[in-house]
Protein backbone atom coordinates (compact mmCIF):
# COMPACT_ATOMS: atom_id res chain seq x y z
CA UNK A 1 -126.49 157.94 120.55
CA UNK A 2 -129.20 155.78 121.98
CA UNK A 3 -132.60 155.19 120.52
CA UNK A 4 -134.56 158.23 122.14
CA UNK A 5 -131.95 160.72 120.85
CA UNK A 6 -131.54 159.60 117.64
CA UNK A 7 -135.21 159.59 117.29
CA UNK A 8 -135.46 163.00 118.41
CA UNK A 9 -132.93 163.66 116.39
CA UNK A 10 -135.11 162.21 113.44
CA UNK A 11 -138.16 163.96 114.19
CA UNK A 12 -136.28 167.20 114.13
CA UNK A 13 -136.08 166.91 110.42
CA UNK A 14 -138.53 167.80 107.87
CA UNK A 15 -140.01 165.05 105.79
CA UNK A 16 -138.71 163.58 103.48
CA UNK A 17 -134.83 164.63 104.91
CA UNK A 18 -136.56 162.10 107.64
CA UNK A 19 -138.05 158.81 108.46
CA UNK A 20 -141.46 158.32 108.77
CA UNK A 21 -143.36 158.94 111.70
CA UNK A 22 -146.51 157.69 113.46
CA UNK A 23 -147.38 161.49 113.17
CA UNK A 24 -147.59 160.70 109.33
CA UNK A 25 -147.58 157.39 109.02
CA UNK A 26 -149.69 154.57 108.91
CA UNK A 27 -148.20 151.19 111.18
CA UNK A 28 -149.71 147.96 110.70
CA UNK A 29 -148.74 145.19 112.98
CA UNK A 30 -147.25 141.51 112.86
CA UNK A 31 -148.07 139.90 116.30
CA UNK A 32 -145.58 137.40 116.70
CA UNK A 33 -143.70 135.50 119.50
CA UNK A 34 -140.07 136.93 120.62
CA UNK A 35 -138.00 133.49 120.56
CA UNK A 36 -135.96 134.35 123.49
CA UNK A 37 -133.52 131.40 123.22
CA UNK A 38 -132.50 132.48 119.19
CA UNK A 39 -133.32 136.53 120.38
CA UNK A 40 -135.30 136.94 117.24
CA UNK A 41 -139.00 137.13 116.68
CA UNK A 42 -140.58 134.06 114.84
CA UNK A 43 -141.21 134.54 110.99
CA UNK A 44 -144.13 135.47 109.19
CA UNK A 45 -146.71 132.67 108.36
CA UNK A 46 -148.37 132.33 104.89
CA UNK A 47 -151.48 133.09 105.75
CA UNK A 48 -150.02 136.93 107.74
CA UNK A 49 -148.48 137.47 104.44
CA UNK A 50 -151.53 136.88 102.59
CA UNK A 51 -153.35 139.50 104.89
CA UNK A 52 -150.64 142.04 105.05
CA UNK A 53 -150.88 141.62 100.89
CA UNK A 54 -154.19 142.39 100.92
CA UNK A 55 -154.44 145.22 103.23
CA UNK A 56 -151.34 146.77 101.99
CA UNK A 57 -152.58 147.07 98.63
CA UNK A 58 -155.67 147.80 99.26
CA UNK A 59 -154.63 150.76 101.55
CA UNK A 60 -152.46 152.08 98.71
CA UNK A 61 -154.63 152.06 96.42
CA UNK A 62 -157.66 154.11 98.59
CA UNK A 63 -155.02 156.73 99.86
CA UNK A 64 -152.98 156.77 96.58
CA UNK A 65 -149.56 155.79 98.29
CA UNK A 66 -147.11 154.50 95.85
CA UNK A 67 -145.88 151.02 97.25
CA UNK A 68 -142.01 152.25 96.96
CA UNK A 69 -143.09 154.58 100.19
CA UNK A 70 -144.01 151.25 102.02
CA UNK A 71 -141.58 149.95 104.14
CA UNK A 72 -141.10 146.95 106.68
CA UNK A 73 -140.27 147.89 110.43
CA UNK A 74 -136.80 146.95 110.34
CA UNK A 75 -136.03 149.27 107.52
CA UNK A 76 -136.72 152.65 109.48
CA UNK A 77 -136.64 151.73 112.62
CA UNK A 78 -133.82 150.86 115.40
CA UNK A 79 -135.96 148.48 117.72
CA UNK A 80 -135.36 144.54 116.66
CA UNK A 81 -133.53 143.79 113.52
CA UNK A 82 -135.77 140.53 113.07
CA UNK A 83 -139.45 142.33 113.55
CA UNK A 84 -141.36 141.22 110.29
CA UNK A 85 -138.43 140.86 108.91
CA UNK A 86 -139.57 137.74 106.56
CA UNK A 87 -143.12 140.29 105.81
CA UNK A 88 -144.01 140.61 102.55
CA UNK A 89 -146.49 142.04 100.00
């Protein structure tokens, strides 16, 4: 099954049989550089982390979202493995 179908196949599901959506989710991105020559994106700096903290907690607390229903892109999704994979908050 390729990407498209198995995220139709995802969105065909009610939440929470499902992943997360950007219907009912909220994304916040990482901009970093794709290292072609290792195929992986480069890792999280200190100060991104310190931001993504911030922000993360701060948007759970405002819209009441426990933090165990925050998750990092690589954990519900099926693009690259190594997208903010070394994220943290």
């Amino acid at each position: 099954m390729n990407v498209r179908d198995l995220s139709r196949h995802e969105d065909a599901k009610a939440w929470p049989q499902r992943y997360p959506s950007n219907r009912d989710a909220i994304g916040i991105e990482l901009v970093g550089r794709f290292l072609p020559d290792q195929a992986r994106y480069e890792s999280v700096g200190p100060e991104q982390n310190a931001s993504l903290k911030w922000l993360v907690h701060t948007l759970a607390i405002a819209l009441g979202v426990p933090l165990h229903e925050v998750f990092r892109h690589p954990d519900l999704s099926y693009k690259q493995p190594s997208e903010a994979k070394t994220a943290t908050w």
